[in-house]
C-alpha atoms as a PDB file:
ATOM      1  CA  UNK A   1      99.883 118.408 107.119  1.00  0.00           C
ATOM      2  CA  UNK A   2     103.705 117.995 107.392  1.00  0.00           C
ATOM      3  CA  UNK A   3     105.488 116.171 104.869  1.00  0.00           C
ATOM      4  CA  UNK A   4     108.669 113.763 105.359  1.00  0.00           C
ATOM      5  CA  UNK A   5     111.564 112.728 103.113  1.00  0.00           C
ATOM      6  CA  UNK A   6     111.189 108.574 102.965  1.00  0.00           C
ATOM      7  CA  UNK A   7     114.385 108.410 105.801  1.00  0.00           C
ATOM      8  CA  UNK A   8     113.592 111.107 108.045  1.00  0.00           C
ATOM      9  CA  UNK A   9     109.583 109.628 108.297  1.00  0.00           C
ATOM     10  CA  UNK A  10     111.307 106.112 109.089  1.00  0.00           C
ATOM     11  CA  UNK A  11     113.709 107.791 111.882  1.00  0.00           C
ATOM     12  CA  UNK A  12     110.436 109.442 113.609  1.00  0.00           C
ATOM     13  CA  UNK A  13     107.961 106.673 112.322  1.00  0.00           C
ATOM     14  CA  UNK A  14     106.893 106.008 116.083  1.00  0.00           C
ATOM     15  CA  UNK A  15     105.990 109.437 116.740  1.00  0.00           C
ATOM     16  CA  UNK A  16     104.416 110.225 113.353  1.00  0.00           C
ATOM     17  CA  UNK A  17     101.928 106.755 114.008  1.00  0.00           C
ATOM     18  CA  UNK A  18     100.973 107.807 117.521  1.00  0.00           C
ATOM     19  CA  UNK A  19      99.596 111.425 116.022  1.00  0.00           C
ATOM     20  CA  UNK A  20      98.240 110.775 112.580  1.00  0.00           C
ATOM     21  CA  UNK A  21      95.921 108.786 110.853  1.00  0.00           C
ATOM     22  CA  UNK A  22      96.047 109.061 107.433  1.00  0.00           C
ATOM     23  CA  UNK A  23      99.262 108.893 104.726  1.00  0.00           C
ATOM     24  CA  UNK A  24      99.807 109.600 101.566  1.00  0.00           C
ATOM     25  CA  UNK A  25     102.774 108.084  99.875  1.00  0.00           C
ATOM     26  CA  UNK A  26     103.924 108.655  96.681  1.00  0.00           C
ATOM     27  CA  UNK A  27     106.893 108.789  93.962  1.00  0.00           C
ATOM     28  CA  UNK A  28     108.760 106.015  91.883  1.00  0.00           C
ATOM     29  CA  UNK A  29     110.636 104.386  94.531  1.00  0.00           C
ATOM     30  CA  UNK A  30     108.139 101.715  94.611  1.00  0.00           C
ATOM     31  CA  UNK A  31     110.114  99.330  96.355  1.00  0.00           C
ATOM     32  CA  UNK A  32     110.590 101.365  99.434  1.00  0.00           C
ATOM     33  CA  UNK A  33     106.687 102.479  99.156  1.00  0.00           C
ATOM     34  CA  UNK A  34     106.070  98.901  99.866  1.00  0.00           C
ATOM     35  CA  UNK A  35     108.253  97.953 102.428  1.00  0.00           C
ATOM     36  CA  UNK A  36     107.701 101.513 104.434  1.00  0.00           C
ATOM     37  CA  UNK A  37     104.101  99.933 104.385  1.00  0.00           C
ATOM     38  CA  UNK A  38     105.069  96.511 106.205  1.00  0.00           C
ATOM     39  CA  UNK A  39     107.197  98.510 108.445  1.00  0.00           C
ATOM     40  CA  UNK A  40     104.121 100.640 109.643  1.00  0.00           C
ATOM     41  CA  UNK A  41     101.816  97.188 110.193  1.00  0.00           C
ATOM     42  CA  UNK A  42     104.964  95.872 111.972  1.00  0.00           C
ATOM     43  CA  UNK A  43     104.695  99.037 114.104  1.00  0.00           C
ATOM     44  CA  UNK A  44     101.510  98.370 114.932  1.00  0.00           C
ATOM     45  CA  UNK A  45     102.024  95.172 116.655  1.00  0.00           C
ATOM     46  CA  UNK A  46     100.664  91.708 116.014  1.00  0.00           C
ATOM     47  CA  UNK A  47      96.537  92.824 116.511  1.00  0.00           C
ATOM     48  CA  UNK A  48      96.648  94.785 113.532  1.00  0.00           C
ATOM     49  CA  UNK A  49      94.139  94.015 110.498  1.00  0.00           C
ATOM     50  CA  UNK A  50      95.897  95.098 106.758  1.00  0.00           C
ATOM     51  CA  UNK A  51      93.606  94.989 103.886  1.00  0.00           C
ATOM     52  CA  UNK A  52      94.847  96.420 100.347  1.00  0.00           C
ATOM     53  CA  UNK A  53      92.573  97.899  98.040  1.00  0.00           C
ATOM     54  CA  UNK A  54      92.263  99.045  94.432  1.00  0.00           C
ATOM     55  CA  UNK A  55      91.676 102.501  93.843  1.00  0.00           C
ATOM     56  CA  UNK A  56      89.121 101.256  90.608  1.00  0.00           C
ATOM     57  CA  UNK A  57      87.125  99.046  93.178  1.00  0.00           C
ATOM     58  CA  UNK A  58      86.667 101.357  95.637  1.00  0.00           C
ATOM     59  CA  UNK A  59      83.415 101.068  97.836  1.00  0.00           C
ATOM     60  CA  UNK A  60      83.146 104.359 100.315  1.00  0.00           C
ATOM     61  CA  UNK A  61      80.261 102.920 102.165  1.00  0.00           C
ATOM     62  CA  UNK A  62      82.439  99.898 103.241  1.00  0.00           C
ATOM     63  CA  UNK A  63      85.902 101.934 103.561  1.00  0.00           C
ATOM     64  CA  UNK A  64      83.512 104.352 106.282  1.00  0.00           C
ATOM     65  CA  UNK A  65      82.901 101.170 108.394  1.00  0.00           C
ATOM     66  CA  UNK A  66      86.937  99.705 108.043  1.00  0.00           C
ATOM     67  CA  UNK A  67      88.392 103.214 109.284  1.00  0.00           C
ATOM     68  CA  UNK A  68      85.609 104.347 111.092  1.00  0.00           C
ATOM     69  CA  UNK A  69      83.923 101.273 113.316  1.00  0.00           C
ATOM     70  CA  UNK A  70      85.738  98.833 115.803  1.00  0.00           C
ATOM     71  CA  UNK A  71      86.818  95.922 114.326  1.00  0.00           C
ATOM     72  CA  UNK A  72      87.090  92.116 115.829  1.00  0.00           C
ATOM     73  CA  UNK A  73      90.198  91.138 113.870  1.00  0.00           C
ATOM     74  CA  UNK A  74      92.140  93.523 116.056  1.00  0.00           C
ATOM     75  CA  UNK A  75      92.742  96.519 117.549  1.00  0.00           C
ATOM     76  CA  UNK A  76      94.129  98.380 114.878  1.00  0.00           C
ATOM     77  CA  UNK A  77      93.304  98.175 111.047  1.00  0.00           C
ATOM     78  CA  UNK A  78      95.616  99.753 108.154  1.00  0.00           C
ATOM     79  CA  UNK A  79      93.295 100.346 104.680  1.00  0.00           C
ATOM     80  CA  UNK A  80      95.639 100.778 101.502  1.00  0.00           C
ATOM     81  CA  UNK A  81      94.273 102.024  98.847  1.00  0.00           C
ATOM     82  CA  UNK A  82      96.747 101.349  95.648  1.00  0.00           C
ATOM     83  CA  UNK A  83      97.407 103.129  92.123  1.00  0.00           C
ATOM     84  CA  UNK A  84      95.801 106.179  93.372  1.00  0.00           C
ATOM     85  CA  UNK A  85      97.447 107.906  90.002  1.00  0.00           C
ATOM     86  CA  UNK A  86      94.989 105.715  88.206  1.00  0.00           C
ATOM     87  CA  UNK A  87      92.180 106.879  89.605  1.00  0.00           C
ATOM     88  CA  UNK A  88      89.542 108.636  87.507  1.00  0.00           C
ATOM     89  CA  UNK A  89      88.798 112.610  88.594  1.00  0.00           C
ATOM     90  CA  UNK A  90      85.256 111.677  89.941  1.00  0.00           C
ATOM     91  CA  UNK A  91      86.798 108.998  92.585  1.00  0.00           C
ATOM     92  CA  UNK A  92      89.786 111.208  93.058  1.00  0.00           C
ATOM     93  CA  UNK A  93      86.924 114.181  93.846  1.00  0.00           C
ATOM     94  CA  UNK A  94      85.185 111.567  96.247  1.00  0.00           C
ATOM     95  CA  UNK A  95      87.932 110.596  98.131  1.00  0.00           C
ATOM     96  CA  UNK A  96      89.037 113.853  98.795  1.00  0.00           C
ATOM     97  CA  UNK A  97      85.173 114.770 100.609  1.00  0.00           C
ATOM     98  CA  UNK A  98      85.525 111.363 102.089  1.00  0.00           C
ATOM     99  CA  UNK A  99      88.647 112.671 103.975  1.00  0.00           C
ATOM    100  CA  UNK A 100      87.572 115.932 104.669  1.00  0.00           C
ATOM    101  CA  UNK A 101      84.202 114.738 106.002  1.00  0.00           C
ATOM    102  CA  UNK A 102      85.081 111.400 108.137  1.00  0.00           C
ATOM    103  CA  UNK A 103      87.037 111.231 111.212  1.00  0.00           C
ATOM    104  CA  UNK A 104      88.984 108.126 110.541  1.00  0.00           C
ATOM    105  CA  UNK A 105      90.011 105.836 113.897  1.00  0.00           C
ATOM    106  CA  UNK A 106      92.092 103.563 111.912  1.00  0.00           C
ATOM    107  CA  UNK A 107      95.423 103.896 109.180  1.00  0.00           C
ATOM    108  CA  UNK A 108      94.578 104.457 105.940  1.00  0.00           C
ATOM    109  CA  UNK A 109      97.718 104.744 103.712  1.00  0.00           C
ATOM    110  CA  UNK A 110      97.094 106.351 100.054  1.00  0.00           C
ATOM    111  CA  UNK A 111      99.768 105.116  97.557  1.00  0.00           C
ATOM    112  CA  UNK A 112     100.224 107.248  94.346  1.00  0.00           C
ATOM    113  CA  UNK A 113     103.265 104.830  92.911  1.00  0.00           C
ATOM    114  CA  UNK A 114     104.405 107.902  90.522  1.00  0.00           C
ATOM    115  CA  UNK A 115     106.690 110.925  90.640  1.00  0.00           C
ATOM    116  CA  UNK A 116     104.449 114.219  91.304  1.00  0.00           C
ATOM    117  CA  UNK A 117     106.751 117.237  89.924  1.00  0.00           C
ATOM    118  CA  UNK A 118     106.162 121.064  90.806  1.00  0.00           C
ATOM    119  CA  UNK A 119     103.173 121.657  88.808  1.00  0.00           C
ATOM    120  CA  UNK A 120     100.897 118.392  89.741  1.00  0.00           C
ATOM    121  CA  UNK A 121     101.469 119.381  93.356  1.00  0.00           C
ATOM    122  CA  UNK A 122      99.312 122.208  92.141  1.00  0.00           C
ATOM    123  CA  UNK A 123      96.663 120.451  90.695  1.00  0.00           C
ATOM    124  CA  UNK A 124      93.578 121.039  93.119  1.00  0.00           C
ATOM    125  CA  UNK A 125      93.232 117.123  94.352  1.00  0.00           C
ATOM    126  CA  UNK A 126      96.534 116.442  94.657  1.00  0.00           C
ATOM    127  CA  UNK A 127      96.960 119.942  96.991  1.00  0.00           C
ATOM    128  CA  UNK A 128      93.965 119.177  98.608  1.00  0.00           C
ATOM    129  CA  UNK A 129      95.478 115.546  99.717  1.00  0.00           C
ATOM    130  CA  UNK A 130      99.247 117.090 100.716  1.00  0.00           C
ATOM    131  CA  UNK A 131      96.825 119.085 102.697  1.00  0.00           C
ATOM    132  CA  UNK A 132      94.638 116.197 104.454  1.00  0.00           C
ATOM    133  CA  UNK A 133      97.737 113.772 104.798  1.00  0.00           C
ATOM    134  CA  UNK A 134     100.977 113.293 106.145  1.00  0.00           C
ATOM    135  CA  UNK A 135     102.864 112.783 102.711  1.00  0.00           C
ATOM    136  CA  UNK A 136     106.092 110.835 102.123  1.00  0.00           C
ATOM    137  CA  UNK A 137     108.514 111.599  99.157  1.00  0.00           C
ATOM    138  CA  UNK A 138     109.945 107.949  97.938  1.00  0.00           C
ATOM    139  CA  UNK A 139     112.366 109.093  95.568  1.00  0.00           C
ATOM    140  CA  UNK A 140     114.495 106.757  93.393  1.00  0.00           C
ATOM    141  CA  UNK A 141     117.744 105.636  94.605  1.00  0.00           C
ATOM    142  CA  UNK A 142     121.019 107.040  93.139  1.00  0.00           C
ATOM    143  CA  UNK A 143     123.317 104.816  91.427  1.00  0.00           C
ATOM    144  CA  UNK A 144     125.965 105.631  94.028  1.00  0.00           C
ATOM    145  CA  UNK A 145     123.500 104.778  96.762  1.00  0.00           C
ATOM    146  CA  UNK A 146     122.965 101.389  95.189  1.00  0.00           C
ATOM    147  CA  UNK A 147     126.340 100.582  95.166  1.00  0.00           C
ATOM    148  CA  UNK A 148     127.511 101.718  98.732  1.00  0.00           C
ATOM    149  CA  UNK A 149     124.353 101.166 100.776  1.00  0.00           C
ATOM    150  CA  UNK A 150     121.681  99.061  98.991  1.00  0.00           C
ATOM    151  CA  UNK A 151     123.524  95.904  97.589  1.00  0.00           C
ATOM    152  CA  UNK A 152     125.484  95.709 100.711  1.00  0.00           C
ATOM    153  CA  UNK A 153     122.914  95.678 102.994  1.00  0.00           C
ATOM    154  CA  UNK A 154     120.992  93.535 101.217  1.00  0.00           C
ATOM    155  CA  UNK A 155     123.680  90.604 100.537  1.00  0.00           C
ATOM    156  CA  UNK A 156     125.358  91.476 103.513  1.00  0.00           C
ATOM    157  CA  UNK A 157     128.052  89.201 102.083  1.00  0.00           C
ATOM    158  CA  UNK A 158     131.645  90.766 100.970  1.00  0.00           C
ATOM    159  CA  UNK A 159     131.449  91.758  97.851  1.00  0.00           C
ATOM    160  CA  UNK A 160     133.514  93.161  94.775  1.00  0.00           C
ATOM    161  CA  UNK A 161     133.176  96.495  93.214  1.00  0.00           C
ATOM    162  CA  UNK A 162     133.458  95.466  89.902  1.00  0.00           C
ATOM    163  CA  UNK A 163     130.752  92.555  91.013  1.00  0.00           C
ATOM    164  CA  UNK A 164     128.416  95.187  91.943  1.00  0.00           C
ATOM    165  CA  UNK A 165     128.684  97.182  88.887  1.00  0.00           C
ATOM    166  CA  UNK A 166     127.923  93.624  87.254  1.00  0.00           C
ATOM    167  CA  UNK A 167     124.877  93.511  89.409  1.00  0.00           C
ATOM    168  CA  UNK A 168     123.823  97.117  88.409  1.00  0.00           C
ATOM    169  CA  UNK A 169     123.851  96.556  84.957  1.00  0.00           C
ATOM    170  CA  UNK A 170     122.096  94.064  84.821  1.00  0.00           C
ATOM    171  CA  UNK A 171     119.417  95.267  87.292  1.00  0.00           C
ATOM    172  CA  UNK A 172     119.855  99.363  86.799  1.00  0.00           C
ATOM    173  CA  UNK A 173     117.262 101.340  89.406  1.00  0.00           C
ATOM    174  CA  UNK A 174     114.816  98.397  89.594  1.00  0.00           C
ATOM    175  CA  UNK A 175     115.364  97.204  93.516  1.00  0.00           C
ATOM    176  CA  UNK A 176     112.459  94.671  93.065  1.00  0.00           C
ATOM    177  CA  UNK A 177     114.460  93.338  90.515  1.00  0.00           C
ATOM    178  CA  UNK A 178     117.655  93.880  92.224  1.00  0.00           C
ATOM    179  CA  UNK A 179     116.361  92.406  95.440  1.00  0.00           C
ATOM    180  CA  UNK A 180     116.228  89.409  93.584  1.00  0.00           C
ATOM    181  CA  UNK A 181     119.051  88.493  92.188  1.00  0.00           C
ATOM    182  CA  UNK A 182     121.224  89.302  95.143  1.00  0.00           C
ATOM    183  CA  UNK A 183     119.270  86.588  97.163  1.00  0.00           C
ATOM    184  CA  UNK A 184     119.581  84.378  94.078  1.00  0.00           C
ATOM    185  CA  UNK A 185     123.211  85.268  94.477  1.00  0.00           C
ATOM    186  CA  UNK A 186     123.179  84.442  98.175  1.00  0.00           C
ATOM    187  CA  UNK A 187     122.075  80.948  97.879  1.00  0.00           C
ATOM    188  CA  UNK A 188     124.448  80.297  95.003  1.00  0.00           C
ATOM    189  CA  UNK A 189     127.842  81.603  96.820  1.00  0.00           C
ATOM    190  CA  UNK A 190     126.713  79.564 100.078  1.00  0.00           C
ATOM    191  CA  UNK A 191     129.916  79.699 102.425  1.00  0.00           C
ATOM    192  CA  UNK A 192     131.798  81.709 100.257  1.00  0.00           C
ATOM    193  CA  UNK A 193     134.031  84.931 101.814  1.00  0.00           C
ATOM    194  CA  UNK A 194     133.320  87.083  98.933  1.00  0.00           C
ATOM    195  CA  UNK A 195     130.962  87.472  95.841  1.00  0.00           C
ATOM    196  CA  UNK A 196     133.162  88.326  92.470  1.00  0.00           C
ATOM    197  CA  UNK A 197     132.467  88.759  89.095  1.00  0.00           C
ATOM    198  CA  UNK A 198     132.403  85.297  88.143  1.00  0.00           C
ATOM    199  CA  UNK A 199     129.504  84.421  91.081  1.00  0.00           C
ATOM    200  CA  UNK A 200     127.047  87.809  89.379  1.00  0.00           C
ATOM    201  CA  UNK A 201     127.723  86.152  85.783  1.00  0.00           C
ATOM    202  CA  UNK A 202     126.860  82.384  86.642  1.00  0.00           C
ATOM    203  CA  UNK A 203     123.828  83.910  88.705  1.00  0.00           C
ATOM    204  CA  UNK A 204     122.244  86.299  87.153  1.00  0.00           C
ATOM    205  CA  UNK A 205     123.513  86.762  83.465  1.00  0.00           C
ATOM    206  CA  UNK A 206     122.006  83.580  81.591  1.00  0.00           C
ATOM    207  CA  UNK A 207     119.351  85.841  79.853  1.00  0.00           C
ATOM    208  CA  UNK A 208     119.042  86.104  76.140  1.00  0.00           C
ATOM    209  CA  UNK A 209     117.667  90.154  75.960  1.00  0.00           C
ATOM    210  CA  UNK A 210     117.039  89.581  72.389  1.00  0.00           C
ATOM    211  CA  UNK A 211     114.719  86.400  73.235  1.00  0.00           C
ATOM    212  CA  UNK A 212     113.203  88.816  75.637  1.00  0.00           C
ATOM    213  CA  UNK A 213     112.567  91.759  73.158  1.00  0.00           C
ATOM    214  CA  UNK A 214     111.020  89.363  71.210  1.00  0.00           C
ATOM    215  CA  UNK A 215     108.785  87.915  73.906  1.00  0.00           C
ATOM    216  CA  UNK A 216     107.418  91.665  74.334  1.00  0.00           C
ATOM    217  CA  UNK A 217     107.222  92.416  70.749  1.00  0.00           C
ATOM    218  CA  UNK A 218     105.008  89.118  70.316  1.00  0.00           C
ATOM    219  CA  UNK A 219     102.921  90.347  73.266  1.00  0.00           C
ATOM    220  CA  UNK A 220     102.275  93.741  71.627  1.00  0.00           C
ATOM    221  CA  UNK A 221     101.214  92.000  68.388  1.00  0.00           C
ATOM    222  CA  UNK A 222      98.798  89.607  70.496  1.00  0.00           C
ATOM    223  CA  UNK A 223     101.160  86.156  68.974  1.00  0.00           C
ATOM    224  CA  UNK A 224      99.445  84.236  71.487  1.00  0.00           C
ATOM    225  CA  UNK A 225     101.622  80.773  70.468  1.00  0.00           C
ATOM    226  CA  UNK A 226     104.936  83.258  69.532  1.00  0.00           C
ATOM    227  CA  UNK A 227     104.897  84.404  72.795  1.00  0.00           C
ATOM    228  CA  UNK A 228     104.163  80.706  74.641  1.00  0.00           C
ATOM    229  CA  UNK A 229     107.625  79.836  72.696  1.00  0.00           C
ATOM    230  CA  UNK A 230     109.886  82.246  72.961  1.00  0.00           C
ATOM    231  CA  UNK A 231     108.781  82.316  77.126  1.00  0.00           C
ATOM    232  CA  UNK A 232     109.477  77.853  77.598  1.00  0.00           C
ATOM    233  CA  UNK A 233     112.891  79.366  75.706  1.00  0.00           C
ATOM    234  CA  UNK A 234     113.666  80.945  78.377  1.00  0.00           C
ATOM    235  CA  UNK A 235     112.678  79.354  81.061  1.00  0.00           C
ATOM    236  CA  UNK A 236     115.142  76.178  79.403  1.00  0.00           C
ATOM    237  CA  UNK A 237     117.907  78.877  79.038  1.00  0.00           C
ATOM    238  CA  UNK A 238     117.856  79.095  82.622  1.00  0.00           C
ATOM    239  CA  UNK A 239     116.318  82.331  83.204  1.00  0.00           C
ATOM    240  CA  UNK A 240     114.104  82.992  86.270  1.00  0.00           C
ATOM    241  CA  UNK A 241     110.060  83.429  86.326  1.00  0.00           C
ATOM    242  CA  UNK A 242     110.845  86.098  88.355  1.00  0.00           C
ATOM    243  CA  UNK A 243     112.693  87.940  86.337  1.00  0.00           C
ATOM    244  CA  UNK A 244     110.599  87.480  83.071  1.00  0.00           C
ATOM    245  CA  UNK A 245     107.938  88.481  84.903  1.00  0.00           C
ATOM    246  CA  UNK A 246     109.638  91.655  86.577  1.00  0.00           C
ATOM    247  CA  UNK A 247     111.085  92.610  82.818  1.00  0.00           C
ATOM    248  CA  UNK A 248     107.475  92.215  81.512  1.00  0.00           C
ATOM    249  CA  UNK A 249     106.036  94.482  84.092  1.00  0.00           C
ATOM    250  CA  UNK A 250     108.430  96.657  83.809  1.00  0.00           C
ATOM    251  CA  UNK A 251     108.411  97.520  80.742  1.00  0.00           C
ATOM    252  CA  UNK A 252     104.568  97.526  79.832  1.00  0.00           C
ATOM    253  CA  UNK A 253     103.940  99.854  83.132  1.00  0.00           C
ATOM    254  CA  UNK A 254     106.311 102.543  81.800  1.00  0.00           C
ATOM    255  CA  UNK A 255     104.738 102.499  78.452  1.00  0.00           C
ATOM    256  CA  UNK A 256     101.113 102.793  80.039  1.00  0.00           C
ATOM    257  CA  UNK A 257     102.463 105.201  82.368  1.00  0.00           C
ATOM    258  CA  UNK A 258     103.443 107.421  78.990  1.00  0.00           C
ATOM    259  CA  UNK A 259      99.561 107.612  78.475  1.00  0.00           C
ATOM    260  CA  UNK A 260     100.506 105.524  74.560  1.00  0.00           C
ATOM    261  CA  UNK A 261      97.440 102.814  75.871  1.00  0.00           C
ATOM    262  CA  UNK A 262      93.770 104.518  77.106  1.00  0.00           C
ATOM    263  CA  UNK A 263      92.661 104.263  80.311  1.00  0.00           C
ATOM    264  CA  UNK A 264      90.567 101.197  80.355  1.00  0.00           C
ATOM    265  CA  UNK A 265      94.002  99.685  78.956  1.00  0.00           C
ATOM    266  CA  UNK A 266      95.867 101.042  81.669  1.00  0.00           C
ATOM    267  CA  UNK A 267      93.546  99.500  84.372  1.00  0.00           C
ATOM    268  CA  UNK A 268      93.486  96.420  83.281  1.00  0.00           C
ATOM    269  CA  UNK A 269      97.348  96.435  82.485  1.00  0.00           C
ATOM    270  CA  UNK A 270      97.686  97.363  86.180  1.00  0.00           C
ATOM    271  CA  UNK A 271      95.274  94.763  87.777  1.00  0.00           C
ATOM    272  CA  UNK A 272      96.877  91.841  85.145  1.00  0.00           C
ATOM    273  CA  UNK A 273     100.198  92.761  86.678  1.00  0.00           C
ATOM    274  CA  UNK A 274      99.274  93.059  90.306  1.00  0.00           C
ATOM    275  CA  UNK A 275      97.369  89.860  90.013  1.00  0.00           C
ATOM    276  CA  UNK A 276      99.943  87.924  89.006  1.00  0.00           C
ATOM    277  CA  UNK A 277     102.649  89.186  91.338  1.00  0.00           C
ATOM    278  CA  UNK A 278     100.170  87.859  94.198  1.00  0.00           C
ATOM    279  CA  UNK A 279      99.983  84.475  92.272  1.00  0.00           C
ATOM    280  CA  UNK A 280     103.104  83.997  91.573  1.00  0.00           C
ATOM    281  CA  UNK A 281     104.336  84.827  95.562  1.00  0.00           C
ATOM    282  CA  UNK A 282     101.685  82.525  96.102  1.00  0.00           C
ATOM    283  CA  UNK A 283     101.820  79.417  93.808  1.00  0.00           C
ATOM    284  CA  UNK A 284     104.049  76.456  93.429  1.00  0.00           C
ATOM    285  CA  UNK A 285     103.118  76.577  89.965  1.00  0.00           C
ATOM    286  CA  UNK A 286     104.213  79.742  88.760  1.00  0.00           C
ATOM    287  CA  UNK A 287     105.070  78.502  85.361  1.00  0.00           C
ATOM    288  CA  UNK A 288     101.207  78.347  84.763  1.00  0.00           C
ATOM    289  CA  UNK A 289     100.393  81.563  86.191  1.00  0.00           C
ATOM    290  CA  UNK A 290     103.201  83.395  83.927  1.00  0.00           C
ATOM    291  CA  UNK A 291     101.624  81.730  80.378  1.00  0.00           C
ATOM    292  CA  UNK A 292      98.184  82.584  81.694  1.00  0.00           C
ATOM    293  CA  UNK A 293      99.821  86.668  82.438  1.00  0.00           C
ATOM    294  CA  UNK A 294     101.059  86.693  78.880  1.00  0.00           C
ATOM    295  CA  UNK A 295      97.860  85.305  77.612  1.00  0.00           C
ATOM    296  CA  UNK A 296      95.974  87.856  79.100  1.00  0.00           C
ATOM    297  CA  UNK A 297      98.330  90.393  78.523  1.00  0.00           C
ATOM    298  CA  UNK A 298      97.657  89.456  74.354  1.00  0.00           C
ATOM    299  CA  UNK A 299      94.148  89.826  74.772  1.00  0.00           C
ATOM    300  CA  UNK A 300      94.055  93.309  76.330  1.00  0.00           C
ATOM    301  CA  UNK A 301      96.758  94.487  73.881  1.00  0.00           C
ATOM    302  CA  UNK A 302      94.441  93.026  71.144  1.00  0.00           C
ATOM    303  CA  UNK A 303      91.336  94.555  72.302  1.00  0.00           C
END
């Protein structure tokens, strides 16, 4: 099966949806993993049916009659199936004969939200998916493309150079994170002609990071009231859920990702965090959903 760089499958994604079914998506550039996804149900028109799965709750008999069998909710139907990386090797092994077995009718779109370097390519599932899929490289942005392309784009306000680097540092590679801010910033500037140094530091700069390095290290030591404190601390200092939040995830996804938590950790790290992001996109009351997060974030730490 061919495989695309993420711009060069976006260019041709009209052609590349009218011949093949199934995708397989992977690398660190989350955020364009994402949106690449809700460009492809966009595609697809308005009678399209999305469903997202997990790859740990994963039930073959029902993903046969999604991808297989006409559906009523539309005419077309796009199955995700997320954290494939997470996967153990016996679902990994199943999926695989699923694909090579079952003529699918409908999208299904594998996400494996990691980098894959020259010698996992030659692992025998992940070959045998670059085989059965059309595969999509999201690599991570360069600093340089940040700067010129990303944060311009995005605030499509005028904006300083010096103000961007501001925005950068504050942000680095994280364009969830980044996203963000600059509509934070947006809102903030209103009617202004340009966005300067002053606008990035009254915006997005009232963190404490040593109030957050402590809210993580009382998370790791399972300081269920600690970690209550230190977060209404922040939140009265004037920094965002959203960004607590992101800087939690963050950080707890690269440490699981560095295999230092076992895998029934890792799982339910993952599912805590992709919970909550739901909630919180989906709540008035995200101040209650982040203490219950950090709550359960102590008790899988402690177990």
């Amino acid at each position: 099966m061919p495989e695309y760089s993420f711009s060069r499958f976006v260019n041709e994604i009209d052609r590349i949806l009218s011949t093949y079914r199934v995708y397989f998506f992977y690398g660190e550039n989350n955020y364009y993993i994402h949106k690449t996804v809700e460009k492809i149900v966009a595609k697809l028109a308005e009678n399209v049916f999305k469903e997202t799965i997990y790859s740990w709750e994963i039930d073959f008999n029902q993903l046969t009659t999604k991808l297989v069998t006409p559906t009523l909710f539309g005419k077309n139907v796009v199955v995700v199936l997320r954290h494939f990386e997470a996967t153990n090797k016996k679902v990994k092994k199943q999926i695989i004969e699923f694909l090579q077995s079952t003529k699918l009718n409908q999208y299904f779109i594998i996400l494996y939200e990691a980098t894959i370097n020259y010698f996992e390519k030659a692992d025998q599932v992940i070959s045998s998916l670059l085989d059965l899929c059309v595969s999509v490289n999201f690599v991570n942005l360069t600093k340089e493309e940040i700067l010129s392309n990303f944060i311009p784009k995005k605030l499509k306000l005028k904006i300083t150079e010096s103000a961007k680097q501001l925005i950068y540092e504050n942000t680095g590679n994280d364009l969830w994170l980044l996203s963000h801010e600059l509509e934070k910033i947006s809102y903030y500037v209103g009617n202004k002609k340009e966005v300067v140094d002053e606008d990035v530091i009254k915006c997005c700069s009232a963190y404490n990071t040593s109030d957050l390095k402590d809210l993580i290290e009382s998370i790791q030591r399972s300081d269920y009231s600690k970690s209550l404190q230190i977060l209404n601390l922040l939140l009265d200092n004037g920094v965002s859920l959203m960004y607590i939040f992101t800087s939690l995830h963050r950080y707890f996804l690269r440490i699981a990702e560095k295999k230092q938590y076992n895998e029934k950790k890792f799982f339910q790290l993952i599912k805590e965090f992709y919970n909550a992001d739901y909630k919180l996109k989906t709540t008035r009351n995200g101040k209650y959903v982040l203490e219950i997060t950090i709550l359960n974030l102590c008790n899988i730490l402690k177990s």
